[in-house]
C-alpha atoms as a PDB file:
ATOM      1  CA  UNK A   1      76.824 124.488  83.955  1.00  0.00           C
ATOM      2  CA  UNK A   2      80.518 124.659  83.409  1.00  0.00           C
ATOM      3  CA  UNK A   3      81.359 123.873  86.972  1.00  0.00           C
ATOM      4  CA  UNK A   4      79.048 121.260  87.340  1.00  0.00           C
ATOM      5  CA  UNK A   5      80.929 119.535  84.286  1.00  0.00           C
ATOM      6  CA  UNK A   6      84.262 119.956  85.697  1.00  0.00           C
ATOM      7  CA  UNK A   7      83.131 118.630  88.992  1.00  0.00           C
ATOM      8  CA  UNK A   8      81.445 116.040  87.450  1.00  0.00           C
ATOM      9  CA  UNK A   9      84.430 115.165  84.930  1.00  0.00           C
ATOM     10  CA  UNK A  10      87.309 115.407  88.291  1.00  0.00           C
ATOM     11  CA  UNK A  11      85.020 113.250  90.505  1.00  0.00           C
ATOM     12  CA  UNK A  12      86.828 111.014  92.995  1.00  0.00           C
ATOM     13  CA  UNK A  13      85.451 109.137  95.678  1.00  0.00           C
ATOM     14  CA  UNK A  14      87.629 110.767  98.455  1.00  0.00           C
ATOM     15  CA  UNK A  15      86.976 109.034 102.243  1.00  0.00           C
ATOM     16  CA  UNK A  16      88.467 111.051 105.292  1.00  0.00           C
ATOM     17  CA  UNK A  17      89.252 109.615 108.148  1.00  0.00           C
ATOM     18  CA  UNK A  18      89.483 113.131 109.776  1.00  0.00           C
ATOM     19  CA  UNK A  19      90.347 113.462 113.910  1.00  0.00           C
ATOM     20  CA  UNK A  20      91.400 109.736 114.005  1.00  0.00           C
ATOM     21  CA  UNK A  21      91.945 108.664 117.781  1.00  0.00           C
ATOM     22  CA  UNK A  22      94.152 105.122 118.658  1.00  0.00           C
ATOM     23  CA  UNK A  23      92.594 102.139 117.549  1.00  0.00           C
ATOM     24  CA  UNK A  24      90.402 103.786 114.605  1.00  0.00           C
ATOM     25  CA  UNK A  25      92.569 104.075 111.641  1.00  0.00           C
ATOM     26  CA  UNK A  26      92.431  99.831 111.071  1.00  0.00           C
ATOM     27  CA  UNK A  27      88.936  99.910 110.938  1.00  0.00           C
ATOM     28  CA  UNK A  28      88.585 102.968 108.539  1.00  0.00           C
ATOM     29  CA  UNK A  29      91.559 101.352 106.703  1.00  0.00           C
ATOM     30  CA  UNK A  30      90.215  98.036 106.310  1.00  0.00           C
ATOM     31  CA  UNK A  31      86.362  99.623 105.304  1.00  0.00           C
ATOM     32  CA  UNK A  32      88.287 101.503 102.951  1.00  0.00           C
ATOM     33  CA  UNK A  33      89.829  98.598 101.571  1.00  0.00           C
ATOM     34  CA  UNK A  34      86.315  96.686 100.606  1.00  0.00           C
ATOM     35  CA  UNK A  35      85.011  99.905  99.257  1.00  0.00           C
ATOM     36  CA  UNK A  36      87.847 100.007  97.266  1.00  0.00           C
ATOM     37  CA  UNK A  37      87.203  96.664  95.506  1.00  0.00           C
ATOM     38  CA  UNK A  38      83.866  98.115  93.869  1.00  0.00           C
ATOM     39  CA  UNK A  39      85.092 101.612  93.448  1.00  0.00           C
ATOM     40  CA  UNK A  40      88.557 101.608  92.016  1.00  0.00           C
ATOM     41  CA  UNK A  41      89.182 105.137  91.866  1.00  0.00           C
ATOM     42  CA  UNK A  42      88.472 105.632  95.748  1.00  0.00           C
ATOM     43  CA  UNK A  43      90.985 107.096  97.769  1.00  0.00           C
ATOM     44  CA  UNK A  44      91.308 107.691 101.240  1.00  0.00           C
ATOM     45  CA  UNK A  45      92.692 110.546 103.516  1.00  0.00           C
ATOM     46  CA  UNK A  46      93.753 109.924 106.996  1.00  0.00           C
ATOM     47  CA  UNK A  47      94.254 112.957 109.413  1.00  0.00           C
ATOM     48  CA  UNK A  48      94.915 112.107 112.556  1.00  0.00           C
ATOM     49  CA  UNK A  49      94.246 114.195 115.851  1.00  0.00           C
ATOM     50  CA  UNK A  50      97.360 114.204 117.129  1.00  0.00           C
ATOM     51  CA  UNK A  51     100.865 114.964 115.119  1.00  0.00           C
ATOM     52  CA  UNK A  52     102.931 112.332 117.574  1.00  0.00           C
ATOM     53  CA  UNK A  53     100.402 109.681 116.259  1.00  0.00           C
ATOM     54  CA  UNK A  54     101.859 110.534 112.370  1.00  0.00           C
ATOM     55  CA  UNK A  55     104.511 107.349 112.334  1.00  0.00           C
ATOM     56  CA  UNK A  56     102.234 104.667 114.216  1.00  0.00           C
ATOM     57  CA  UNK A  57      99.262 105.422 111.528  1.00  0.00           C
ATOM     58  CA  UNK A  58     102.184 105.766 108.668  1.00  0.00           C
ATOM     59  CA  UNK A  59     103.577 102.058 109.444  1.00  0.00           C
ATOM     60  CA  UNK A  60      99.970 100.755 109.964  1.00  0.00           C
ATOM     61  CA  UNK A  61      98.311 102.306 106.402  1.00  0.00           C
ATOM     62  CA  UNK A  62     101.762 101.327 104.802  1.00  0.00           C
ATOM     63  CA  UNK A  63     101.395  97.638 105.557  1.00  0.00           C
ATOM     64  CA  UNK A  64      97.603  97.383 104.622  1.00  0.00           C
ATOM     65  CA  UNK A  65      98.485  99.259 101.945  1.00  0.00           C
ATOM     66  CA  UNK A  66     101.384  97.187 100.766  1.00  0.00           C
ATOM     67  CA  UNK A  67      99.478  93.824 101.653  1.00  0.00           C
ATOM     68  CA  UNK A  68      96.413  95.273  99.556  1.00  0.00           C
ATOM     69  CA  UNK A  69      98.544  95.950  96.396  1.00  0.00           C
ATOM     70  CA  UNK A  70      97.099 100.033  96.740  1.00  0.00           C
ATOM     71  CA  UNK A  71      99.333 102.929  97.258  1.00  0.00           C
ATOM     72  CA  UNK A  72     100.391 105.420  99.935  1.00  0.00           C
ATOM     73  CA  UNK A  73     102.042 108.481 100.416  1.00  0.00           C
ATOM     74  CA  UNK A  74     102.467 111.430 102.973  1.00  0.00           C
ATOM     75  CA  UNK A  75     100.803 114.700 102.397  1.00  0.00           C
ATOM     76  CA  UNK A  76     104.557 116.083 102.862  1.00  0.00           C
ATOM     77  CA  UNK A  77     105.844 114.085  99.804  1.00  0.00           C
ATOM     78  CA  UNK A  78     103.197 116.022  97.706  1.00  0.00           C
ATOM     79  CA  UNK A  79     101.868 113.428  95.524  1.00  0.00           C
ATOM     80  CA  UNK A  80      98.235 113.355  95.936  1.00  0.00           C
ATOM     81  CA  UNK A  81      97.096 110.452  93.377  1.00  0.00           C
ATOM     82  CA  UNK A  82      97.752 107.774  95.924  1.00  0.00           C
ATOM     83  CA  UNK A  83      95.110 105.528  97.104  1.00  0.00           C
ATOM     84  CA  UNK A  84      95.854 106.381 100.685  1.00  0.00           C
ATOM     85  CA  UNK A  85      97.412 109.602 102.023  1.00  0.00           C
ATOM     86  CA  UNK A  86      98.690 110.464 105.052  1.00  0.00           C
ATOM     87  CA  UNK A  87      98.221 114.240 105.706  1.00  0.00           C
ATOM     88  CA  UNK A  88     101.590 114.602 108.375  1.00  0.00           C
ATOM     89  CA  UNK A  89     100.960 118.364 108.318  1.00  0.00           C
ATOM     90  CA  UNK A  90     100.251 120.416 111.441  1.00  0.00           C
ATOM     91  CA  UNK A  91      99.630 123.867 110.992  1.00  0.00           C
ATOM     92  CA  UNK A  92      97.739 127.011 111.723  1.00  0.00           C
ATOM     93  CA  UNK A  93      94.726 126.187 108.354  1.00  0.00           C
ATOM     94  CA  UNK A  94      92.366 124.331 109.024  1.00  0.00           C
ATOM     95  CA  UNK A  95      91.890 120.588 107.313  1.00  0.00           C
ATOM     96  CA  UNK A  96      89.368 122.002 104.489  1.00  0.00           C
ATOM     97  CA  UNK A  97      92.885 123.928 103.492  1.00  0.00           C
ATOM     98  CA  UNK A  98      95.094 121.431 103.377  1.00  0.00           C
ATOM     99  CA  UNK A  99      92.872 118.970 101.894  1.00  0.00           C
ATOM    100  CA  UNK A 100      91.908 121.523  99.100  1.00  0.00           C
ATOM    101  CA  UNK A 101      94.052 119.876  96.700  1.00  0.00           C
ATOM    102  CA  UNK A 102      91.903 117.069  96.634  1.00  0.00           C
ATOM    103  CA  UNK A 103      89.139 116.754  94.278  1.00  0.00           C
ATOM    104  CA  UNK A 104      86.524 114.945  94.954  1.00  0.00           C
ATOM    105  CA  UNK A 105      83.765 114.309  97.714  1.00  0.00           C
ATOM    106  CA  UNK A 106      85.171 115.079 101.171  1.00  0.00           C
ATOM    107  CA  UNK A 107      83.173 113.063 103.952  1.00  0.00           C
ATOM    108  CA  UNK A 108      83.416 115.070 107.548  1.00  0.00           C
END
């Protein structure tokens, strides 16, 4: 019962656009974008597949991110509360790690 409060209490909408290819991100990014408008406290995680990739999908979520009045951050800069994150870490964990800090309802 107590951890079905806290989850319950600490619930997020979290999308993941997890394993993201070239030419996927806009379209997550502008889905995420409507959803957004009917569920303010959405957020949305973009991982994608391949680490030399990390600056294109940075300047593209920053702009519709920017033009959209909604925030953004990089995993790196550790602040998780932003309405878009880049995760721009590359490591031996797997993405259920990394995203662990997350609360809410990860989408695979």
């Amino acid at each position: 019962m107590r951890l079905e409060r806290e989850l319950k209490s600490n619930y997020r909408p979290i999308i993941t656009g997890a394993s993201t290819h070239k030419g996927e991100e806009r379209p997550i990014l502008e889905a995420f974008i409507e959803f957004k408008k009917r569920n303010l406290d959405a957020q949305l995680i973009l991982v994608p597949r391949h680490p030399e990739r990390w600056e294109e999908v940075e300047n593209l979520a920053k702009s519709l991110a920017e033009v959209n009045g909604l925030s953004f951050n990089l995993y790196s800069e550790m602040d998780l509360k932003s309405d878009i994150v880049l995760i721009d870490y590359y490591g031996k964990k797997p993405n259920r790690i990394i995203l662990r800090p997350f609360r809410g309802l990860l989408v695979f």
